[in-house]
C-alpha atoms as a PDB file:
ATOM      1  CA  UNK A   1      31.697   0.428 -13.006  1.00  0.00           C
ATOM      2  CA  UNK A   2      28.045   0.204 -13.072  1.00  0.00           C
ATOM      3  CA  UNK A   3      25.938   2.335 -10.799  1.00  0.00           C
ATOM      4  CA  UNK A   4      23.902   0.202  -7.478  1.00  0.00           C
ATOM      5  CA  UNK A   5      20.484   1.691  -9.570  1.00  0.00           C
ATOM      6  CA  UNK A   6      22.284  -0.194 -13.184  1.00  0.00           C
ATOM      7  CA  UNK A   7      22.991  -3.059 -10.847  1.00  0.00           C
ATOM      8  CA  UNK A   8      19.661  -3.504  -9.993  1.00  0.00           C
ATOM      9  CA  UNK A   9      18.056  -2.653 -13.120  1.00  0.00           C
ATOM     10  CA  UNK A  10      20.013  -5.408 -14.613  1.00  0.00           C
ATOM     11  CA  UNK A  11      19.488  -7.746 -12.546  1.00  0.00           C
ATOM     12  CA  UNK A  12      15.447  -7.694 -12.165  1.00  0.00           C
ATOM     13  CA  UNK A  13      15.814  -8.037 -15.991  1.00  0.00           C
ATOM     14  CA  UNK A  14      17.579 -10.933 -15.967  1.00  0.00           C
ATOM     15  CA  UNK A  15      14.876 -12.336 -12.713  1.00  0.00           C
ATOM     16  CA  UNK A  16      12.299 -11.207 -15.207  1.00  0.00           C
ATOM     17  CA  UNK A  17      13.978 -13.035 -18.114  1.00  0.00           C
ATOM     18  CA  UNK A  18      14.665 -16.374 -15.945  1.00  0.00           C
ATOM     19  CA  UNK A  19      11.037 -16.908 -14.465  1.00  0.00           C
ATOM     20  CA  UNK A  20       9.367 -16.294 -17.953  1.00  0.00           C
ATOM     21  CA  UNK A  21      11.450 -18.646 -19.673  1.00  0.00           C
ATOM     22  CA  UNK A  22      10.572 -21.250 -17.227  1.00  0.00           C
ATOM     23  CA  UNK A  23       6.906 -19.779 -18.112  1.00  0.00           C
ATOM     24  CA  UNK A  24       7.737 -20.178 -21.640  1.00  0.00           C
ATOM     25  CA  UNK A  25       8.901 -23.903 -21.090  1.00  0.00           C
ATOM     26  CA  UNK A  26       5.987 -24.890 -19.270  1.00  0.00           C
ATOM     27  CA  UNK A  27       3.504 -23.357 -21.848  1.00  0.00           C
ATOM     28  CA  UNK A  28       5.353 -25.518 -24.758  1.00  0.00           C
ATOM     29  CA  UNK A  29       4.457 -29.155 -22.708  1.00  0.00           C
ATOM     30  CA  UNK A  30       0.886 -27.784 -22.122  1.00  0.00           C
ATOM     31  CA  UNK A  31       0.483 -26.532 -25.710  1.00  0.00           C
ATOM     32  CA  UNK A  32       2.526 -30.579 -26.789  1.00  0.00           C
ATOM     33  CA  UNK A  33      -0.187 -31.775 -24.897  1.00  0.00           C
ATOM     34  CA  UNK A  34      -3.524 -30.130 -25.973  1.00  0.00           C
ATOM     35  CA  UNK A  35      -2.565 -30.280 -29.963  1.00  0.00           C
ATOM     36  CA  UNK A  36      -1.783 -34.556 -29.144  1.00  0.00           C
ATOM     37  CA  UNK A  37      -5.693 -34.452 -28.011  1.00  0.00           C
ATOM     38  CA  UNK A  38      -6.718 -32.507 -30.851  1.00  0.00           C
ATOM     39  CA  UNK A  39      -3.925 -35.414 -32.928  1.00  0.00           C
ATOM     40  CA  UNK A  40      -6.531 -38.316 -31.020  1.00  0.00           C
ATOM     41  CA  UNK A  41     -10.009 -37.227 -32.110  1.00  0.00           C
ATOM     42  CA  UNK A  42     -10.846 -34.476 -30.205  1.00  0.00           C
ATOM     43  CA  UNK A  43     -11.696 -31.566 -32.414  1.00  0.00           C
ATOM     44  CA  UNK A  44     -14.266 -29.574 -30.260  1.00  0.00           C
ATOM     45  CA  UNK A  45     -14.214 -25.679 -30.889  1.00  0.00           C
ATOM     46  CA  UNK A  46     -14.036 -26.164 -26.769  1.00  0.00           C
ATOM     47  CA  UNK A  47     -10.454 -28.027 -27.367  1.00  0.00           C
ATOM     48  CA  UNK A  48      -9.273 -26.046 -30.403  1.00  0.00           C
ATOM     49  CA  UNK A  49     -10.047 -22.278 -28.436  1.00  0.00           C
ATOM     50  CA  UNK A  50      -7.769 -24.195 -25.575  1.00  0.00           C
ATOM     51  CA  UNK A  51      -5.500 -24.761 -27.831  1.00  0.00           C
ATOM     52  CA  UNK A  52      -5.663 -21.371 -29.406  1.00  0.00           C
ATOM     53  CA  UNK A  53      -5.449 -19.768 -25.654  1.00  0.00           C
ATOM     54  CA  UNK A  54      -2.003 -21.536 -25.535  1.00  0.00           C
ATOM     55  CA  UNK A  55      -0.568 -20.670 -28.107  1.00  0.00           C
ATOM     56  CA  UNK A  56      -1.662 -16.779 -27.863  1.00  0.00           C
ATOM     57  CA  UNK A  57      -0.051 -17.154 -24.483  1.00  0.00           C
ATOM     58  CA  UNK A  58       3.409 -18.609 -26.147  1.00  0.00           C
ATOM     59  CA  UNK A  59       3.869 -15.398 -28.295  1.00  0.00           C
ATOM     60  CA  UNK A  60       3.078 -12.976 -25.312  1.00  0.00           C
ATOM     61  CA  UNK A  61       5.580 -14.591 -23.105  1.00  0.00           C
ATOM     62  CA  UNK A  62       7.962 -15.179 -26.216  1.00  0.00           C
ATOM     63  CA  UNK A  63       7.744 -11.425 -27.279  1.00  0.00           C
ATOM     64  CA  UNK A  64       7.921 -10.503 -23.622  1.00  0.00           C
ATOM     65  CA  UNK A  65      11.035 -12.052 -23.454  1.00  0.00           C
ATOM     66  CA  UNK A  66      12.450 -11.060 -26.578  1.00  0.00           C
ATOM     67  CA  UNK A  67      11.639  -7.119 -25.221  1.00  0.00           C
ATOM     68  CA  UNK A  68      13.645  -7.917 -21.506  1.00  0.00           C
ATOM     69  CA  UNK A  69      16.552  -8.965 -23.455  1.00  0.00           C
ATOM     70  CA  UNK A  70      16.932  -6.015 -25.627  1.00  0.00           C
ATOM     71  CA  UNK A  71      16.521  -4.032 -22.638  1.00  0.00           C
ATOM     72  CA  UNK A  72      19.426  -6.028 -21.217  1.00  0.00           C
ATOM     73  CA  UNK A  73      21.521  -5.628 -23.995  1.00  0.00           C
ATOM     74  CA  UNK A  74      20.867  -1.563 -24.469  1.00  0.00           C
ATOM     75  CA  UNK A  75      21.732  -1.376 -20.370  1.00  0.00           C
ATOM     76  CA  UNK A  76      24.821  -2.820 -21.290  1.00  0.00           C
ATOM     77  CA  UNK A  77      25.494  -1.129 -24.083  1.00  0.00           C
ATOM     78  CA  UNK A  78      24.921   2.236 -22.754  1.00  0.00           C
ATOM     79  CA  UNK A  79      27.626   1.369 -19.523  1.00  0.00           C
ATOM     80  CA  UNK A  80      29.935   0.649 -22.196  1.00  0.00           C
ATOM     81  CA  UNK A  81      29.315   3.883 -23.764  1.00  0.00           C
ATOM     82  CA  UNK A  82      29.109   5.598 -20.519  1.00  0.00           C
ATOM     83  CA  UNK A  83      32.334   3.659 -19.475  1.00  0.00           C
ATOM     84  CA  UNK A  84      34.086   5.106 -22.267  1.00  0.00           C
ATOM     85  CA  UNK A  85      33.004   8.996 -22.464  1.00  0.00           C
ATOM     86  CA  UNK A  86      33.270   9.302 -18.752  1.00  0.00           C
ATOM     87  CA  UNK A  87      34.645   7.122 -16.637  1.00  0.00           C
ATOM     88  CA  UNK A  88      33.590   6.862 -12.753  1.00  0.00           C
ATOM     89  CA  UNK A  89      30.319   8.772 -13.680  1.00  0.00           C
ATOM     90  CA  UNK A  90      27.312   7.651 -10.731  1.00  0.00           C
ATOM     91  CA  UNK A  91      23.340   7.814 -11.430  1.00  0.00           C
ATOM     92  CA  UNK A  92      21.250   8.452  -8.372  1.00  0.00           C
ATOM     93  CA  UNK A  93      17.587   7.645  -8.047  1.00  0.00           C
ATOM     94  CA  UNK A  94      15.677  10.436  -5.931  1.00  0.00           C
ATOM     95  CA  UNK A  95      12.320   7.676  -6.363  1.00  0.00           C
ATOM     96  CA  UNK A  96      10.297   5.187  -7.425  1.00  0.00           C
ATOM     97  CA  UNK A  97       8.001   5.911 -10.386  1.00  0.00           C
ATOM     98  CA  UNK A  98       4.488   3.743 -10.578  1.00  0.00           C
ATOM     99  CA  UNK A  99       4.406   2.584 -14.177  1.00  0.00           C
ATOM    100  CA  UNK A 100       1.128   0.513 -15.383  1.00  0.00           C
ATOM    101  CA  UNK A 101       1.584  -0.610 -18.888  1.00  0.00           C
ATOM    102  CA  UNK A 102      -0.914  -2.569 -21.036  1.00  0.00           C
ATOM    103  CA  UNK A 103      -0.075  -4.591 -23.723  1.00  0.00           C
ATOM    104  CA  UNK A 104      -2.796  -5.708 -26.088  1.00  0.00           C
ATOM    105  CA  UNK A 105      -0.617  -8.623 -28.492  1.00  0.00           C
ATOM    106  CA  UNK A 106      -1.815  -9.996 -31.705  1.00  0.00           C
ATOM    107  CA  UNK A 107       1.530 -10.803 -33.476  1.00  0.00           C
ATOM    108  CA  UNK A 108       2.361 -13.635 -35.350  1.00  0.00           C
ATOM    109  CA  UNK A 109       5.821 -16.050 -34.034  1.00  0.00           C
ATOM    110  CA  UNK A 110       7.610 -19.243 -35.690  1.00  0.00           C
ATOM    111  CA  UNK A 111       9.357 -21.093 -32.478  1.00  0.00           C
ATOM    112  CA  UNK A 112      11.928 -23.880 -34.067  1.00  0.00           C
ATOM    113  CA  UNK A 113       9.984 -27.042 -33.329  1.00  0.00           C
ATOM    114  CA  UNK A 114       7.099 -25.363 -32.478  1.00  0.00           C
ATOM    115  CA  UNK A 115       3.548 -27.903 -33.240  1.00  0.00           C
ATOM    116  CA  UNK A 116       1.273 -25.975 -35.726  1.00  0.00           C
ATOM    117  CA  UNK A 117      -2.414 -26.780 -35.891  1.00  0.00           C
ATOM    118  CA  UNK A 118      -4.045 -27.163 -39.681  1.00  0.00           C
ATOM    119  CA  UNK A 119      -6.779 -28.662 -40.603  1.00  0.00           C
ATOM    120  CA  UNK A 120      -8.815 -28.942 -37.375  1.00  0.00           C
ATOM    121  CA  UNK A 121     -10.626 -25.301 -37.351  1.00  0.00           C
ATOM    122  CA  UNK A 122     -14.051 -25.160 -37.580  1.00  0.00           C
ATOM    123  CA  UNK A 123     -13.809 -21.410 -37.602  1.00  0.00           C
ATOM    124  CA  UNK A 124     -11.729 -18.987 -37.623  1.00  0.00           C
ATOM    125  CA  UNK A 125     -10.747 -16.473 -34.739  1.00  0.00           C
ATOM    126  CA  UNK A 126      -8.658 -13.597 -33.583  1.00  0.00           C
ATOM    127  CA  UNK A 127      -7.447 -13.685 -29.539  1.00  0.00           C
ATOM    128  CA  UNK A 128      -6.020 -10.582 -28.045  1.00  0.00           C
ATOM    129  CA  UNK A 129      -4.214 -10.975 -24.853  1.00  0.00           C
ATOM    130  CA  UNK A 130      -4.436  -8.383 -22.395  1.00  0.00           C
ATOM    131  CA  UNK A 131      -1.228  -7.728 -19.639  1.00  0.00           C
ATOM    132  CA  UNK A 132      -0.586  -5.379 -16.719  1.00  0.00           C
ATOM    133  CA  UNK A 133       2.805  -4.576 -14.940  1.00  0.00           C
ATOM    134  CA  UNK A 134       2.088  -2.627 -11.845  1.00  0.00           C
ATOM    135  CA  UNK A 135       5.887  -1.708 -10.321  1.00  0.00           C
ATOM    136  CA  UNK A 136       6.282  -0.771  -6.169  1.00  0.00           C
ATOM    137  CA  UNK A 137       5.771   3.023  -5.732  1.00  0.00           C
ATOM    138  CA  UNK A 138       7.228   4.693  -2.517  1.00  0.00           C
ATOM    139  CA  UNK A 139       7.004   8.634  -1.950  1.00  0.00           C
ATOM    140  CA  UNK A 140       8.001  10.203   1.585  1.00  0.00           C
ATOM    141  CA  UNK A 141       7.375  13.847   2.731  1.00  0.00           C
ATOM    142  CA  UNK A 142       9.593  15.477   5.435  1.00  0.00           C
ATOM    143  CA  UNK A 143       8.286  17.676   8.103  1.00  0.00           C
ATOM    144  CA  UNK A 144      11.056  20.053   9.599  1.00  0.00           C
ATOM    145  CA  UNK A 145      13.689  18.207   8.483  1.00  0.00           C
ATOM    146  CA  UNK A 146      14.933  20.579   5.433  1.00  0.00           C
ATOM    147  CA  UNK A 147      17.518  22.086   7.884  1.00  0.00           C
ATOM    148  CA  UNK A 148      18.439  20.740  11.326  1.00  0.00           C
ATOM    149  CA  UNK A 149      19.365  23.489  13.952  1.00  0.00           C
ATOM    150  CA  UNK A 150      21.013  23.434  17.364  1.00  0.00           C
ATOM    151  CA  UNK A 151      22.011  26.816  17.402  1.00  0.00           C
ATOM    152  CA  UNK A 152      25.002  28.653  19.684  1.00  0.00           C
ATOM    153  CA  UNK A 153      26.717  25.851  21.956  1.00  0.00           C
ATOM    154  CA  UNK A 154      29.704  26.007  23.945  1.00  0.00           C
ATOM    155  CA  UNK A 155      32.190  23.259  23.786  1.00  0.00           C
ATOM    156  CA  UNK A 156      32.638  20.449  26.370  1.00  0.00           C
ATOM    157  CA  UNK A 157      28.786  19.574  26.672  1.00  0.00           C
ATOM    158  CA  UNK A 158      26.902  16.530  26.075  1.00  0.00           C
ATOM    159  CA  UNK A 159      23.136  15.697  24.567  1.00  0.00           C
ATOM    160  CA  UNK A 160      22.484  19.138  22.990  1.00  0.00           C
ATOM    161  CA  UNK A 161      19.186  19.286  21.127  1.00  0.00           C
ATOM    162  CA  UNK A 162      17.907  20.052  18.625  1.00  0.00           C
ATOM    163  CA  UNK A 163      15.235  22.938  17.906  1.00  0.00           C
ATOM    164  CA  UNK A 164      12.755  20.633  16.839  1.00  0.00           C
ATOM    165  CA  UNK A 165      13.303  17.789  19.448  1.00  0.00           C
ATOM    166  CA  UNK A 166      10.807  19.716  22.120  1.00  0.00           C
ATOM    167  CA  UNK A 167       8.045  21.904  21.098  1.00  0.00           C
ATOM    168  CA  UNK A 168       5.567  23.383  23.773  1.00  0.00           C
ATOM    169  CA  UNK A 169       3.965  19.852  24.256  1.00  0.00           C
ATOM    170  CA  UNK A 170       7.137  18.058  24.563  1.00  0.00           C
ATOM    171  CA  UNK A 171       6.799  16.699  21.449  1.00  0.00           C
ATOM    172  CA  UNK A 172       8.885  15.979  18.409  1.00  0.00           C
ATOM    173  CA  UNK A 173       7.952  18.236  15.475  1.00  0.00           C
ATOM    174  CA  UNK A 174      10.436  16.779  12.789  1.00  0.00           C
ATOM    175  CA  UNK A 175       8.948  13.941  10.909  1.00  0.00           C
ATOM    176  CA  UNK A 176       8.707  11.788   7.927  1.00  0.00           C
ATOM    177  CA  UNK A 177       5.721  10.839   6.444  1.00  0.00           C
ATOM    178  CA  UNK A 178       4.665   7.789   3.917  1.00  0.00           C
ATOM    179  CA  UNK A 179       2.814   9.150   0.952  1.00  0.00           C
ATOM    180  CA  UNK A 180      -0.647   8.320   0.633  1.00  0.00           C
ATOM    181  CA  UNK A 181       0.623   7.113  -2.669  1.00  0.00           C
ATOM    182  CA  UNK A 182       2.989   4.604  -1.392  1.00  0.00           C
ATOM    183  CA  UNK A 183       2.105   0.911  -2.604  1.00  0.00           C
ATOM    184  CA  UNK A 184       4.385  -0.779   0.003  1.00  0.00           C
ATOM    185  CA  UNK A 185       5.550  -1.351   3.084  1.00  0.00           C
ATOM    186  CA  UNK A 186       8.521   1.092   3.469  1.00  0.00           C
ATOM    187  CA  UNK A 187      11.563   1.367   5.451  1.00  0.00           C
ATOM    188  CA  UNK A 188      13.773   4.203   6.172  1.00  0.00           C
ATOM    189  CA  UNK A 189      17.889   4.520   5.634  1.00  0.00           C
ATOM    190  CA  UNK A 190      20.026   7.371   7.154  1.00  0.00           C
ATOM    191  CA  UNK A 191      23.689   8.639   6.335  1.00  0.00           C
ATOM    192  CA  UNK A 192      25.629  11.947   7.051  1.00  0.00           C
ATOM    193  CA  UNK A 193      28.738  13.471   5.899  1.00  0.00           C
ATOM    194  CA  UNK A 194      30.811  15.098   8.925  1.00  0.00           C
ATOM    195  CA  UNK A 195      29.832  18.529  10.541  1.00  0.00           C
ATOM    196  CA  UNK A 196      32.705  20.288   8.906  1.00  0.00           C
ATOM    197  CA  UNK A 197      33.607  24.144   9.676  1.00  0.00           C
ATOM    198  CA  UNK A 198      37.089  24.992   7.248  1.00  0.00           C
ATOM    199  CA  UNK A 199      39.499  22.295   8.662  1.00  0.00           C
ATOM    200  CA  UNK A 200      37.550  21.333  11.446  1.00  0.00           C
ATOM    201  CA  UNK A 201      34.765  18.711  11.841  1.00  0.00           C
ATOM    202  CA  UNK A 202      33.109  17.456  14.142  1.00  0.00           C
ATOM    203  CA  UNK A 203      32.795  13.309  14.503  1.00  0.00           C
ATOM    204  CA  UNK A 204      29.541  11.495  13.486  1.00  0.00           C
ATOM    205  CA  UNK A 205      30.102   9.708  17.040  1.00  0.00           C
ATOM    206  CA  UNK A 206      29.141  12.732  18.578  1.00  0.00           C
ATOM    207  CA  UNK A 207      25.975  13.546  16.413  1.00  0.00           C
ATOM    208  CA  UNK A 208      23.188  11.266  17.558  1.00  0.00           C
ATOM    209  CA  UNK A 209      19.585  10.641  17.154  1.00  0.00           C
ATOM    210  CA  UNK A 210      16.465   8.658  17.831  1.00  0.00           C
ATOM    211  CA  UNK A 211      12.839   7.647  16.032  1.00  0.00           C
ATOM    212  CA  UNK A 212       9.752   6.532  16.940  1.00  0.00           C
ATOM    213  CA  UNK A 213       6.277   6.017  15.551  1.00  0.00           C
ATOM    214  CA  UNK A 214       4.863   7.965  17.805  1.00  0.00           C
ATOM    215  CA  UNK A 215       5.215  12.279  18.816  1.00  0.00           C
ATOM    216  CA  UNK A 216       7.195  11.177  21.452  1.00  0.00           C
ATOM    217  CA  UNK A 217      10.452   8.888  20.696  1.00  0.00           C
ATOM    218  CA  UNK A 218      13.116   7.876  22.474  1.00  0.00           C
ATOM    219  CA  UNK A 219      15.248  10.841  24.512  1.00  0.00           C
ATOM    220  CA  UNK A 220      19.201  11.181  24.330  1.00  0.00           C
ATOM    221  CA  UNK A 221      20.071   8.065  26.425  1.00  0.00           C
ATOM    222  CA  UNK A 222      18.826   6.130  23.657  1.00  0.00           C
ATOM    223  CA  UNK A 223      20.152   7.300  20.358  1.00  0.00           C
ATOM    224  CA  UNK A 224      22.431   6.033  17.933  1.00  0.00           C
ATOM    225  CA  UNK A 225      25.272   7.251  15.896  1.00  0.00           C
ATOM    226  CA  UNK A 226      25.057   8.763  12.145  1.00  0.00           C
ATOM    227  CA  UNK A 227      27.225   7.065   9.533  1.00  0.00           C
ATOM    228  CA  UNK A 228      28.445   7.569   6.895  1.00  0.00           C
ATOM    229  CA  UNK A 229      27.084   4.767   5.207  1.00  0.00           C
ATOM    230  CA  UNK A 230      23.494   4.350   4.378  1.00  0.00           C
ATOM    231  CA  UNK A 231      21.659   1.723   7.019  1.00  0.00           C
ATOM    232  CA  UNK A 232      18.310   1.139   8.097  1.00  0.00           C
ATOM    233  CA  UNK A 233      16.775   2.392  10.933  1.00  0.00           C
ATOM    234  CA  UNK A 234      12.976   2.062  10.324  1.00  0.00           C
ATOM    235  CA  UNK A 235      10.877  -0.639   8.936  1.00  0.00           C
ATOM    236  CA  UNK A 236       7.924  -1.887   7.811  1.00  0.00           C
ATOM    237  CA  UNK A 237       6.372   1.651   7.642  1.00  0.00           C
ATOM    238  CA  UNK A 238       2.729   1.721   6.134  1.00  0.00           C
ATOM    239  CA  UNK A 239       1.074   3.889   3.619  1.00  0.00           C
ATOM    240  CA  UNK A 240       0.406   7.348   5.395  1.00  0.00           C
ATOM    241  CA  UNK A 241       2.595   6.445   8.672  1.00  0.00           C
ATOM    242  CA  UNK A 242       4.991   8.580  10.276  1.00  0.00           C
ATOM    243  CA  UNK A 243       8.210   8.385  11.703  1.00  0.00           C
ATOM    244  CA  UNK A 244       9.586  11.210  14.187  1.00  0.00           C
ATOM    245  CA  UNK A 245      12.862  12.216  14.908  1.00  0.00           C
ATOM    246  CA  UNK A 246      15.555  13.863  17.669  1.00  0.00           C
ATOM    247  CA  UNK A 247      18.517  15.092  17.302  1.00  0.00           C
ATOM    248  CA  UNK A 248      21.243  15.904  19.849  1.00  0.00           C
ATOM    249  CA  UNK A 249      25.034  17.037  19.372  1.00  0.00           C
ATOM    250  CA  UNK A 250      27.759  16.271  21.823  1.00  0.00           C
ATOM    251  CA  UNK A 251      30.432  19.052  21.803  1.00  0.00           C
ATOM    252  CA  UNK A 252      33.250  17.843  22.559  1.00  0.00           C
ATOM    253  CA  UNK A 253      36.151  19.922  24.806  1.00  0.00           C
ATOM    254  CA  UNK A 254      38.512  22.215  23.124  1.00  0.00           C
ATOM    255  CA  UNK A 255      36.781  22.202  19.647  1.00  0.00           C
ATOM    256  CA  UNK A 256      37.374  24.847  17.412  1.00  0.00           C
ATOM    257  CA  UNK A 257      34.658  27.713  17.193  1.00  0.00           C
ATOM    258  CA  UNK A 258      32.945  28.083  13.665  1.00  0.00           C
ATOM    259  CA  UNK A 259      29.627  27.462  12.326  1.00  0.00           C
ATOM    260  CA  UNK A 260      29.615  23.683  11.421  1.00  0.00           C
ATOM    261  CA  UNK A 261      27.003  22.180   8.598  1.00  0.00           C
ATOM    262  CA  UNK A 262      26.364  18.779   7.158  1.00  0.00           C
ATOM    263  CA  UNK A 263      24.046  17.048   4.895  1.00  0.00           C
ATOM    264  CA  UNK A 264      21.915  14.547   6.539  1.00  0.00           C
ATOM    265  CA  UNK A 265      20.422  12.074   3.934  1.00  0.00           C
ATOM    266  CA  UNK A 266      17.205  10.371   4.321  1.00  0.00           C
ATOM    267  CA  UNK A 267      15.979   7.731   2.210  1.00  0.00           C
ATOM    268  CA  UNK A 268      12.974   5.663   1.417  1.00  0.00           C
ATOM    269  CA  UNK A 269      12.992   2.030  -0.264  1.00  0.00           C
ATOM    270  CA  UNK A 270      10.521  -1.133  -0.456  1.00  0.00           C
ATOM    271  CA  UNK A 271      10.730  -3.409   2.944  1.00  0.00           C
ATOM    272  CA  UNK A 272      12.157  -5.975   0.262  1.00  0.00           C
ATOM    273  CA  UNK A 273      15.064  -3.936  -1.029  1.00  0.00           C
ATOM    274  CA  UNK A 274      18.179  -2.787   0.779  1.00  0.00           C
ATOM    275  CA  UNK A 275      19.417   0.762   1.024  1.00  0.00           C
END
C-alpha cells in the first residue's frame, strides 16, 4: 500500500501530466495554423519567429511531459520495490520544501505528424525557453508546546488546566506561529494518542482544548475533544500569524494514580490540501 505522501505525489503528477497534454494539444492547432499562413504567402521573419516561438514551446511542453512520466513510472516502481522488501512500510513528511527550478531548453524533437518548416527562413536562429516552478512552502514554529503540563491532580475533577493556559496577564502563552517563510494560506490539524500510564489511560473525551487568534481564546466551556485522527481546527492562517492554545484535563472518578503522557501532534498544510 502506498503511503497518503506517494498518493499525492502521484497524483499531482498525473494533474501535471493531464493539463500539459491538453497544453500540448492546443500548441499543435496553433503551430497547424501559423505554418498554413506561412503555406499562403506569408513569409515575414515577423511570421516565421511566430512560428519558431511555437514550435520551441512544443518541445518544452513535450520534454516536460516526457520528464512527469518517468517520474510516474520510477514512483511506481520504487512502491513495487518497497512493496516487496518490506511490506506495510509508511513515509511521513515533517514539511514542505520550496523548490524553484529553471529550465533553459534547446533540444531538438520529431512528433509523428508533426508540420516541419523548410524553405521559408530568411535567417537562421537559436530560441531558448526559459521556465520556473515555484511549489507552496509552509513552515510553523511552536511556542510552549514541546511538552504540555498539568501537573499533580486528584481524580474526580473537571476543566483542569494547563500550565500554560494562564500566565500573570491571563493570557495564553502556548502558541503556533506561521513562518515568515510560509507562501500560503495555512491551516492547522490536531491528533493525540491516549494519556496512557502502564494499563491505564485516560480517554481523549476527557482531554480538551481551545484556539484562538488572539492571547486570549476561548476558556473550558468551549473546547473540543482530541482525536485520534488528524482534523482541522484552524484555517486560513497567514504568513507570520499565530494561533494560541488551552488545554484542560477532566479526571475522571476512581482513576488509577500514575503519571500519564501522550503525544499531541500538530500539523501544518496548504488551505487547499487536507490533513
Amino acid at each position: 500500500m502506498q503511503s497518503k505522501y506517494d498518493m499525492l505525489r502521484k497524483k499531482r503528477l498525473q494533474e501535471r501530466i493531464a493539463l500539459l497534454e491538453r497544453y500540448r494539444e492546443h500548441l499543435y492547432l496553433e503551430i497547424r495554423k501559423e505554418h498554413n499562413v506561412i503555406e499562403e504567402g506569408n513569409r515575414s521573419q515577423e511570421q516565421i519567429k511566430k512560428y519558431d516561438v511555437l514550435v520551441m514551446q512544443f518541445k518544452k511542453v513535450q520534454f516536460k511531459i516526457g520528464s512527469f512520466k518517468r517520474a510516474l513510472s520510477q514512483l511506481d516502481s520504487e512502491h513495487h520495490d518497497l512493496a516487496h522488501a518490506q511490506a506495510g512500510r509508511n513515509s511521513k513528511v515533517a514539511g514542505v520544501v520550496l523548490s524553484i527550478l529553471f529550465i533553459a531548453l534547446g533540444m531538438l524533437f520529431t512528433q509523428p505528424g508533426f508540420v516541419e518548416i523548410t524553405g521559408f527562413a530568411t535567417s537562421a536562429q537559436v530560441s531558448a525557453v526559459s521556465n520556473v516552478t515555484i511549489t507552496q512552502n509552509v513552515a510553523i514554529q511552536a511556542n510552549n508546546l514541546s511538552v504540555i503540563q498539568f501537573g499533580n491532580l486528584v481524580p474526580g475533577t473537571d476543566g483542569n488546566n494547563a500550565t500554560t493556559n494562564y500566565n500573570a496577564t491571563d493570557n495564553s502563552s502556548a502558541y503556533i506561529e506561521m513562518g515568515p517563510n510560509t507562501s500560503v494560506d495555512v491551516d492547522l490539524c490536531i491528533n493525540a494518542t491516549l494519556l496512557v500510564s502502564g494499563v491505564n489511560n485516560i480517554s481523549r473525551d476527557n482531554y480538551t482544548f481551545t484556539n484562538g487568534s488572539t492571547q486570549d481564546p476561548p476558556n473550558y466551556t468551549d473546547a473540543i475533544s482530541l482525536n485520534e485522527t488528524f482534523y482541522k481546527y484552524a484555517e486560513a492562517i497567514s504568513r507570520s500569524n499565530r494561533s494560541y492554545h488551552r488545554f484542560w484535563l477532566d479526571i475522571p472518578p476512581q482513576q488509577a494514580a500514575g503519571t500519564y503522557n501522550n503525544t499531541v501532534t500538530f500539523k501544518a498544510v496548504a488551505t487547499t490540501l487536507s490533513c
